[in-house]
C-alpha atoms as a PDB file:
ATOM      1  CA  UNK A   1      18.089  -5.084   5.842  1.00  0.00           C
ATOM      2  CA  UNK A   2      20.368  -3.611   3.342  1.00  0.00           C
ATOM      3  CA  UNK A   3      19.360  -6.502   1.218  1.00  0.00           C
ATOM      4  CA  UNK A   4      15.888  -5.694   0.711  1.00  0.00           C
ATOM      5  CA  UNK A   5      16.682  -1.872  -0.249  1.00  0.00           C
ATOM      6  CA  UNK A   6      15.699  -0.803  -3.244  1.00  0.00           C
ATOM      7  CA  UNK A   7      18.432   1.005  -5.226  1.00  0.00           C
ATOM      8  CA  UNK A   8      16.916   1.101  -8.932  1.00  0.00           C
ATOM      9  CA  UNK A   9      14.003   0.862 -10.392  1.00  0.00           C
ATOM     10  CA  UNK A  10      10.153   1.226  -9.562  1.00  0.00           C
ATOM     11  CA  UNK A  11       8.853   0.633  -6.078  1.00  0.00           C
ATOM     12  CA  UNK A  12       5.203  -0.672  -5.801  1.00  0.00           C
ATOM     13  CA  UNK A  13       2.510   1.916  -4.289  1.00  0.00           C
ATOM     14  CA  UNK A  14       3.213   2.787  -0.904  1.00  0.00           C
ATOM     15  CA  UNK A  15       7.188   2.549  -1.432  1.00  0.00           C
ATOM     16  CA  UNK A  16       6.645   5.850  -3.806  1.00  0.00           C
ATOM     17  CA  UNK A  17       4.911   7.232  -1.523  1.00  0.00           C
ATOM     18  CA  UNK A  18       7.396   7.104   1.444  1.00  0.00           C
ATOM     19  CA  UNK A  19      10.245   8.253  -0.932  1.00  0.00           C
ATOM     20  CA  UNK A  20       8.393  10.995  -1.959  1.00  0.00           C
ATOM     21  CA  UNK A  21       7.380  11.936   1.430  1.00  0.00           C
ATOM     22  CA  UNK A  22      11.080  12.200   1.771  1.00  0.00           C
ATOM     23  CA  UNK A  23      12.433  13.775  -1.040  1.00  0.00           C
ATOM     24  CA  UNK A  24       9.799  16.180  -1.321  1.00  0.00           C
ATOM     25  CA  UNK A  25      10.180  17.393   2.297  1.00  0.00           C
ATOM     26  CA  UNK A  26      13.904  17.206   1.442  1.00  0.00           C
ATOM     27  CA  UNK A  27      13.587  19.953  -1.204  1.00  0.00           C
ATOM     28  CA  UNK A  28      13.197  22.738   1.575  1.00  0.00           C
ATOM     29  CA  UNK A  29      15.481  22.086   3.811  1.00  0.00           C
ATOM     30  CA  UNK A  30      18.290  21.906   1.060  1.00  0.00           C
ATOM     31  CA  UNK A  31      16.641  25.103  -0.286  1.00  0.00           C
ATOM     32  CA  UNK A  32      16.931  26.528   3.062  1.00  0.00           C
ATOM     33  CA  UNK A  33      20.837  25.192   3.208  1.00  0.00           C
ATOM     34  CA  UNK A  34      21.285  26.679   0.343  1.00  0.00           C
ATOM     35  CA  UNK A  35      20.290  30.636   1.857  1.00  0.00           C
ATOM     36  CA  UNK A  36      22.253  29.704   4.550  1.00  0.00           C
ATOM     37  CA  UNK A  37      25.200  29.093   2.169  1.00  0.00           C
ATOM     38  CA  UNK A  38      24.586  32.122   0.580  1.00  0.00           C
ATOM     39  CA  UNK A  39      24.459  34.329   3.427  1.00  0.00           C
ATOM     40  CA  UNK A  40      27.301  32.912   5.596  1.00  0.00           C
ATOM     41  CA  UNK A  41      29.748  33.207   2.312  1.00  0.00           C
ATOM     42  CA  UNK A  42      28.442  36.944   1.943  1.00  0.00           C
ATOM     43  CA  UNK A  43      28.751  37.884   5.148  1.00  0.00           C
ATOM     44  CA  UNK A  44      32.168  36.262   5.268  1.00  0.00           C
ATOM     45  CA  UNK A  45      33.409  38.497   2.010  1.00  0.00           C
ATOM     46  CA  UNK A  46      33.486  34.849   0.014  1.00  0.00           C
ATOM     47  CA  UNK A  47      33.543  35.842  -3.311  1.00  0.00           C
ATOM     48  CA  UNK A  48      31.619  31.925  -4.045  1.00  0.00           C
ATOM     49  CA  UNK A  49      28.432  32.792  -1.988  1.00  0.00           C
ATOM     50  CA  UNK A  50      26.634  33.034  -5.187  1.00  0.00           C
ATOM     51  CA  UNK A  51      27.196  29.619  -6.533  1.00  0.00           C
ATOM     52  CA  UNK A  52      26.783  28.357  -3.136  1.00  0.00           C
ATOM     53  CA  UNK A  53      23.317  29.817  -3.518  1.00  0.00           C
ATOM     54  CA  UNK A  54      22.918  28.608  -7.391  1.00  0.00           C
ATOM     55  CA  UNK A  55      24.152  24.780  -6.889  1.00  0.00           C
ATOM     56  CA  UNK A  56      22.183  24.791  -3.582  1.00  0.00           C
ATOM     57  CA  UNK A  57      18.813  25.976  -5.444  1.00  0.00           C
ATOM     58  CA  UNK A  58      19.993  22.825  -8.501  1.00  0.00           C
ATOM     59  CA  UNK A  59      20.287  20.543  -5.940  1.00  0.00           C
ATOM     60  CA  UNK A  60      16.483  21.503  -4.767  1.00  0.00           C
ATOM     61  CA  UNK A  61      15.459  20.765  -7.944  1.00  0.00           C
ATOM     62  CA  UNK A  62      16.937  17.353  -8.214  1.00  0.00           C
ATOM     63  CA  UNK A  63      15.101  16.638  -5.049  1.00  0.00           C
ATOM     64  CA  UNK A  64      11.925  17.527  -6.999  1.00  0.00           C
ATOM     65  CA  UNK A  65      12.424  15.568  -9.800  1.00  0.00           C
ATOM     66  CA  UNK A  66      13.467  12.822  -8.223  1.00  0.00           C
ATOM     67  CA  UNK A  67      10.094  12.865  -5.739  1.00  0.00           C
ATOM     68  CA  UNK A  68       8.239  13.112  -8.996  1.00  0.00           C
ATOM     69  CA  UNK A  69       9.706  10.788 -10.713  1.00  0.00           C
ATOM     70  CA  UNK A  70       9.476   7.575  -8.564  1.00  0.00           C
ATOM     71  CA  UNK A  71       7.897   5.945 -11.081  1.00  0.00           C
ATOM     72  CA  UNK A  72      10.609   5.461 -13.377  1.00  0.00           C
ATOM     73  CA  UNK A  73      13.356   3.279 -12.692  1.00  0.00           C
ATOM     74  CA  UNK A  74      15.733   5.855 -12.512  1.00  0.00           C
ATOM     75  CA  UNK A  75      13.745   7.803  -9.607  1.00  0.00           C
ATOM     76  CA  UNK A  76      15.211   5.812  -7.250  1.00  0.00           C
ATOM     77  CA  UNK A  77      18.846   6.005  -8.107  1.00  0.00           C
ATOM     78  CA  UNK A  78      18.117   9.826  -8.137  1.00  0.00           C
ATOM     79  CA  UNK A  79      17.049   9.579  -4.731  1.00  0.00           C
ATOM     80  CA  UNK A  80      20.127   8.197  -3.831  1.00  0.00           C
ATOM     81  CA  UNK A  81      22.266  10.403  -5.360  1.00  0.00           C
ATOM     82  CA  UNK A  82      20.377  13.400  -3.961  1.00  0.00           C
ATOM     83  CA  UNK A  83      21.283  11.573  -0.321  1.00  0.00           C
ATOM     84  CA  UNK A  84      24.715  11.622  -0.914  1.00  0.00           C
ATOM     85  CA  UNK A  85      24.576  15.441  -2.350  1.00  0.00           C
ATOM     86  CA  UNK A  86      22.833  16.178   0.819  1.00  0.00           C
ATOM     87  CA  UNK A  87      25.626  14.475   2.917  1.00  0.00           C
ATOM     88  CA  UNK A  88      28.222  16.005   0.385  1.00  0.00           C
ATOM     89  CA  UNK A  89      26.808  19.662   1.123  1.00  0.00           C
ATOM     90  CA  UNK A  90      28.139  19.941   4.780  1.00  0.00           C
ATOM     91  CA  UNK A  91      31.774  20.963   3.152  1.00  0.00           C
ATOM     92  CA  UNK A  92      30.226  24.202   2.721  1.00  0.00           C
ATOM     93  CA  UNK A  93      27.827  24.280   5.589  1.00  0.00           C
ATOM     94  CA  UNK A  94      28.573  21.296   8.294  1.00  0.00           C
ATOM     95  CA  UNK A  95      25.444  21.478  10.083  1.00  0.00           C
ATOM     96  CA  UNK A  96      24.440  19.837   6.621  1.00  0.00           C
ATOM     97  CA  UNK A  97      25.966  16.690   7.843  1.00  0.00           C
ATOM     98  CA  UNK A  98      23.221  16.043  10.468  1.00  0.00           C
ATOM     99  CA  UNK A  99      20.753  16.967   7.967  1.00  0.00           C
ATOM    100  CA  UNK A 100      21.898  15.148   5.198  1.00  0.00           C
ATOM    101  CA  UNK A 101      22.251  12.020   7.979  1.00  0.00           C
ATOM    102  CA  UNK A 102      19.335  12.016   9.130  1.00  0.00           C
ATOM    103  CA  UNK A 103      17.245  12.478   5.587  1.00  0.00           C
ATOM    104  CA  UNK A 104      19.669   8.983   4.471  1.00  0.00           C
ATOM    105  CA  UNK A 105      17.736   7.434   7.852  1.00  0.00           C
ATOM    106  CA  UNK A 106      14.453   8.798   6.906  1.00  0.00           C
ATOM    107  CA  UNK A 107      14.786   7.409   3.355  1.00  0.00           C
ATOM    108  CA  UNK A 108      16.319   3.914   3.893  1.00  0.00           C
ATOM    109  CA  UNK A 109      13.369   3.749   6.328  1.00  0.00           C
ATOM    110  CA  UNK A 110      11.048   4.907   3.769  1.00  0.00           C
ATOM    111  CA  UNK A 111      12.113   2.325   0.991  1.00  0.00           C
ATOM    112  CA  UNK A 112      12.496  -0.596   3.665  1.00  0.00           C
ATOM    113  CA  UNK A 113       9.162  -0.118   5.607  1.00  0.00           C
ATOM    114  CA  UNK A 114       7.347   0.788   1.843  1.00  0.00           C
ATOM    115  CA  UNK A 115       8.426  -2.512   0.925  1.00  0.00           C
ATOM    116  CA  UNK A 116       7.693  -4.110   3.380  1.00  0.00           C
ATOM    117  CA  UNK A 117       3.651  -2.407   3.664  1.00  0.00           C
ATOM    118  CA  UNK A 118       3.625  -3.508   0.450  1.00  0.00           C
ATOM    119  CA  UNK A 119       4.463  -6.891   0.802  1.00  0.00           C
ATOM    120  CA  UNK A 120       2.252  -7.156   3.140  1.00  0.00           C
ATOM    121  CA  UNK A 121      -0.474  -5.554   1.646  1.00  0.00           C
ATOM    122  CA  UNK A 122       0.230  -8.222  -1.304  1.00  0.00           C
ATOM    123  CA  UNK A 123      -0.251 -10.807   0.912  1.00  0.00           C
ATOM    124  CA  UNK A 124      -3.238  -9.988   2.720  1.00  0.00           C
ATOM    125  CA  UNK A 125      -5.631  -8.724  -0.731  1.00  0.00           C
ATOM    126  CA  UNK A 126      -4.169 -12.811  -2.072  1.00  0.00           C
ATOM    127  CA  UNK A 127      -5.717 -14.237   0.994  1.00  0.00           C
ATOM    128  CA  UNK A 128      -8.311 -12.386   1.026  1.00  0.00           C
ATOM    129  CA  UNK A 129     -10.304 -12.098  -2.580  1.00  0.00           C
END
């Protein structure tokens, strides 16, 4: 399975769509980790809850750009480097861990079944003109 993952460059139609699904719903729950962050480290006296708030709100924005920029090949790799951000962010807030988990799930499922709808979709507009 890992095989037929796509880790750079453009996926066909409903791949991009999946992975921006994906990412795009991704982009509020980091947002949301990222006020979380912000108000455990306050309410804790950390004197970093504001950059916990400020990397947390650029890592939201990476998600965007990468759902909006599936279409180049670089989208992709983007995507996967938001994953392991995601995964990355639980240092500061754990529960991030499941989160980030279960988005890597939701978008190697994404980029496998895309491929794979449109593979099929290939197949069945060649044998049928």
């Amino acid at each position: 399975m890992i095989g037929t993952l796509l880790v750079h460059g453009v996926g066909e139609r409903m791949t991009r769509r999946f992975a921006g699904i994906v990412v795009g719903s991704q982009t509020l729950v980091v947002f949301f980790g990222a006020l979380v962050a912000y108000a455990i480290g306050k309410s804790q006296g950390n004197t970093d809850h504001t950059a916990y708030l400020f990397v947390g709100i650029a890592l939201a924005l990476v998600c965007l750009v990468a759902a909006g920029n599936l279409r180049r090949p670089w989208g992709v790799t983007v995507g996967w480097i938001v994953q392991i951000l995601t995964i990355a962010s639980s240092v500061v807030v754990p529960m991030m861990l499941i989160v980030g988990v279960m988005f890597l799930a939701l978008w190697i499922l994404a980029l496998s079944q895309g491929r794979k709808m449109d593979r099929l979709t290939r197949t069945y507009l060649r044998d049928h003109p």
